[in-house]
C-alpha atoms as a PDB file:
ATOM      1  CA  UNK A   1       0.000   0.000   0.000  1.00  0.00           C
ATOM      2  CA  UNK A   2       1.409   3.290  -1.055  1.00  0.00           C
ATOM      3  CA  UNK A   3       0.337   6.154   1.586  1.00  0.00           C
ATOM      4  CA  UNK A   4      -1.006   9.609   0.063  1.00  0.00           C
ATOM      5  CA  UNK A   5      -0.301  11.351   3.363  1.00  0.00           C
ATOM      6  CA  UNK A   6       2.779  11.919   4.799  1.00  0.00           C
ATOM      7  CA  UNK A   7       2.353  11.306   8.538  1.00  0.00           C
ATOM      8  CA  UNK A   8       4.090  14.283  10.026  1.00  0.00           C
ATOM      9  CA  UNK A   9       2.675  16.813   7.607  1.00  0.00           C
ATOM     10  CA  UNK A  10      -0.634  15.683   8.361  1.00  0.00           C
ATOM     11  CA  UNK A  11      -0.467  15.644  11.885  1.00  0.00           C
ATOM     12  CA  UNK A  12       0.468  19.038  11.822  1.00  0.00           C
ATOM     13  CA  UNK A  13      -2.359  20.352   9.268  1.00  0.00           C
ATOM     14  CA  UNK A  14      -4.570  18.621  11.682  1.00  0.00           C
ATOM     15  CA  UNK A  15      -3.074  20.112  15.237  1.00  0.00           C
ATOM     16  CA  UNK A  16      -5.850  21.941  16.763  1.00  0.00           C
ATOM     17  CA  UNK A  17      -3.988  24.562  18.812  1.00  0.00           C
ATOM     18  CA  UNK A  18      -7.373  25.539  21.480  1.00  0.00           C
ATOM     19  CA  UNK A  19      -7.858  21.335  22.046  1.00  0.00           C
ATOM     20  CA  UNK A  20      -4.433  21.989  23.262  1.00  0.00           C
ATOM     21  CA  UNK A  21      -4.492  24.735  25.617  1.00  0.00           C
ATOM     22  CA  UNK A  22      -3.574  23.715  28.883  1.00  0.00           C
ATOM     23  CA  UNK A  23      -2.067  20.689  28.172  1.00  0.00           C
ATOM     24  CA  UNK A  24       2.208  19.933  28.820  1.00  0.00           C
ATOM     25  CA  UNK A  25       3.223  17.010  27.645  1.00  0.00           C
ATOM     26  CA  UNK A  26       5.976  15.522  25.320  1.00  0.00           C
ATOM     27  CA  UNK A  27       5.217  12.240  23.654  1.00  0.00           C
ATOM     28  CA  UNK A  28       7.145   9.802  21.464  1.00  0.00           C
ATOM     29  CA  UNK A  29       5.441   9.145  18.188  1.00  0.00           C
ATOM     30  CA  UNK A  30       6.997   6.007  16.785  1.00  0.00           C
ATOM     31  CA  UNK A  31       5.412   5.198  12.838  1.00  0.00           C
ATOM     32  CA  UNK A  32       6.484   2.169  10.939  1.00  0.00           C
ATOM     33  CA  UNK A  33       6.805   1.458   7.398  1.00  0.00           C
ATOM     34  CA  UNK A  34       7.069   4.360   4.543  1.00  0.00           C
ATOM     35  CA  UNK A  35       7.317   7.976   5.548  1.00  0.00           C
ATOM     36  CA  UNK A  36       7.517   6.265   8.789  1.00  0.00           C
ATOM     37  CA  UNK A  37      10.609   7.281  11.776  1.00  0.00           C
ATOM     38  CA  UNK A  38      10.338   8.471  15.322  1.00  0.00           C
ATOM     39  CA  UNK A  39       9.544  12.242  16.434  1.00  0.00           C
ATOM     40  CA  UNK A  40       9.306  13.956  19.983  1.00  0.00           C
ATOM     41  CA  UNK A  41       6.226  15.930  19.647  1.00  0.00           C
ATOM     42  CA  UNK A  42       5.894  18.498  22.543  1.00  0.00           C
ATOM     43  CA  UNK A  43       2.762  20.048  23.199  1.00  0.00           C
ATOM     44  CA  UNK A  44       2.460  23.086  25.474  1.00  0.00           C
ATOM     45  CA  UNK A  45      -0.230  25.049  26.106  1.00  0.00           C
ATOM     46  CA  UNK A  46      -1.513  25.814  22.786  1.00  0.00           C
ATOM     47  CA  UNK A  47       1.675  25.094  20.764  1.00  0.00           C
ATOM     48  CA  UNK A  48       2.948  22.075  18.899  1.00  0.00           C
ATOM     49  CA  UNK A  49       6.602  21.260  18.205  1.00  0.00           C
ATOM     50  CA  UNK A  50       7.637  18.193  16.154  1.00  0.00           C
ATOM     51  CA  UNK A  51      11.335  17.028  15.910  1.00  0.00           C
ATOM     52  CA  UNK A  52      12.766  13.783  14.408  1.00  0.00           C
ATOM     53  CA  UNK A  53      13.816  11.699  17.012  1.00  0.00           C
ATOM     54  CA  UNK A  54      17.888  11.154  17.027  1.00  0.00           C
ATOM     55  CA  UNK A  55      16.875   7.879  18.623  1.00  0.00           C
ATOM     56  CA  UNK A  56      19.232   9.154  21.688  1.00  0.00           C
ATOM     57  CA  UNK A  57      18.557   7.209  25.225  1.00  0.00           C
ATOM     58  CA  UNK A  58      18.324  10.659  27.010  1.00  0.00           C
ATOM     59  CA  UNK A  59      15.372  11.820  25.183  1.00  0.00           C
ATOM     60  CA  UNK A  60      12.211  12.763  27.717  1.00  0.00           C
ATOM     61  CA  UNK A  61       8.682  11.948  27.086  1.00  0.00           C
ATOM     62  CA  UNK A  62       5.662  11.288  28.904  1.00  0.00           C
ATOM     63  CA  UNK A  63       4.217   8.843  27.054  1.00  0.00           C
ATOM     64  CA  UNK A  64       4.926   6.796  23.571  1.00  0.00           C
ATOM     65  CA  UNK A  65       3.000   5.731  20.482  1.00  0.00           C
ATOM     66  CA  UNK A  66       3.781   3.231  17.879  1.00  0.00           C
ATOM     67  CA  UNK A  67       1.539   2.466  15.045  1.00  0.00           C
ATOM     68  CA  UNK A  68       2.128   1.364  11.553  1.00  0.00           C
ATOM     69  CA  UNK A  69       2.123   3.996   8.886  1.00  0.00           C
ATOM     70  CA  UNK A  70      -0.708   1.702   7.121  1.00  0.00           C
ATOM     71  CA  UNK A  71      -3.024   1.920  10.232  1.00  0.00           C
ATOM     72  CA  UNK A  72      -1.843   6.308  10.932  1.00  0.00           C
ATOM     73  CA  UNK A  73      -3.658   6.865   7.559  1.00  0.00           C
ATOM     74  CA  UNK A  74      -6.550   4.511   8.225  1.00  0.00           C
ATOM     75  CA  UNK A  75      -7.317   6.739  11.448  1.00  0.00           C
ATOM     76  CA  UNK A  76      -6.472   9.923   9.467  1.00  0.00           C
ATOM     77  CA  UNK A  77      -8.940   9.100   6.822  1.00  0.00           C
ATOM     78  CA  UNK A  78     -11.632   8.182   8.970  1.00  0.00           C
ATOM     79  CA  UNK A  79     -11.708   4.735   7.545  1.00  0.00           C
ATOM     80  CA  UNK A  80     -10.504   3.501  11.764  1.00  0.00           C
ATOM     81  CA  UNK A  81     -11.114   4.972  14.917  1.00  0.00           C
ATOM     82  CA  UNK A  82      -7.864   5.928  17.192  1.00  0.00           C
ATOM     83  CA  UNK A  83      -9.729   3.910  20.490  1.00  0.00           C
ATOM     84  CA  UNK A  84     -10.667   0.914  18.010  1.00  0.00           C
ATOM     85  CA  UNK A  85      -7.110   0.698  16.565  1.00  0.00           C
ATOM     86  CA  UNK A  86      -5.620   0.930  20.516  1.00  0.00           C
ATOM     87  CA  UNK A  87      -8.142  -2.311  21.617  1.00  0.00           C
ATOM     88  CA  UNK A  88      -6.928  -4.097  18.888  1.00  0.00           C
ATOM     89  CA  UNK A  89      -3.311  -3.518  19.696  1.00  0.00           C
ATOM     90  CA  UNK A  90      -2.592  -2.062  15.809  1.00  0.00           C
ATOM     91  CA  UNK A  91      -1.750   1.385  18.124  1.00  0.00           C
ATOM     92  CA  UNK A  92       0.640   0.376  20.988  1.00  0.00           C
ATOM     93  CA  UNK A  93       1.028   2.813  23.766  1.00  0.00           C
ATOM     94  CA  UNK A  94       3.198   2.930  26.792  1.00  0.00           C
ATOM     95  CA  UNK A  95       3.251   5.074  29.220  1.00  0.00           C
ATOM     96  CA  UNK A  96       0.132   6.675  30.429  1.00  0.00           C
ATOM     97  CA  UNK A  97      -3.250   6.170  28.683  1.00  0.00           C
ATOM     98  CA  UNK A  98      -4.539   9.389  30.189  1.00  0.00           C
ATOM     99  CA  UNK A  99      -1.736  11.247  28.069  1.00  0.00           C
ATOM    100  CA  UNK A 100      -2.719   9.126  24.574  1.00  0.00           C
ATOM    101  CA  UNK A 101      -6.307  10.320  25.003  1.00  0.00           C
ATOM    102  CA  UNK A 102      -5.459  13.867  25.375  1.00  0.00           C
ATOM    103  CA  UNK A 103      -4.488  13.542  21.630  1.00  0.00           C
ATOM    104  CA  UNK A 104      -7.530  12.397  20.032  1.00  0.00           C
ATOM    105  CA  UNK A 105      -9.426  16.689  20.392  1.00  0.00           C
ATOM    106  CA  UNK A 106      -5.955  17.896  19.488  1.00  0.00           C
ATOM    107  CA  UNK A 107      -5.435  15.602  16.171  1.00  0.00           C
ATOM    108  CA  UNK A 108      -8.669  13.816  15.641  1.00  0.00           C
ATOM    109  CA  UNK A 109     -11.788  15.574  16.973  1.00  0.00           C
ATOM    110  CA  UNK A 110     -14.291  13.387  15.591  1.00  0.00           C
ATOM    111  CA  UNK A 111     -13.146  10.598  17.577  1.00  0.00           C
ATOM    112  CA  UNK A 112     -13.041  11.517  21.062  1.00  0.00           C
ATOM    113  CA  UNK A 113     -14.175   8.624  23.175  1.00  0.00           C
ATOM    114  CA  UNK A 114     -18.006   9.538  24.952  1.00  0.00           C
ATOM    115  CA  UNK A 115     -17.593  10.091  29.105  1.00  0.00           C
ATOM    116  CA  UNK A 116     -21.012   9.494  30.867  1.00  0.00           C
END
């Protein structure tokens, strides 16, 4: 499968910066497969800040997210949900789940998991 998005570019188009305000946190995004690599993506307050991963050992984040470049655009298209592809394990997170779940407003509004 050839992707039509490239990950990173996407996930920045899509950033919603008020979805963010309020939240700190730095996450690892880890996608494999084409246009796929590792970036530290810091959110603060409002503000988003994406940098290739060096893969050094010191890096700090709060929270890390591996999914396959395949299943990224699935989710970006609409075709999968975020929470669906997490319970099936096709999204692997470690670290807290809190943290994932802040992303979904921020990136993917339409699939933020019902409370109540």
């Amino acid at each position: 499968m050839v992707l039509s998005l490239n990950p990173v570019d996407e996930l920045k188009k899509r950033f919603n910066p008020k979805a963010a305000k309020g939240i700190s946190a730095t996450y690892l995004i880890q996608i494999l497969g084409p246009n796929g690599g590792k970036w530290l993506t810091k959110i603060n307050d409002g503000k988003l800040e994406l940098t290739e991963h060096d893969g050094s050992k010191n890096a700090q984040y709060d929270c890390s997210i591996s999914i396959s470049a395949e299943d990224l655009e699935l989710i970006m298209t609409g075709k999968l949900s975020a929470v669906t592809a997490a319970m099936s394990g096709m999204l692997s997170i470690d670290g807290e789940l809190g943290l994932a779940m802040q992303l979904l407003p921020i990136f993917f509004p339409g699939q933020s998991p019902s409370i109540g």
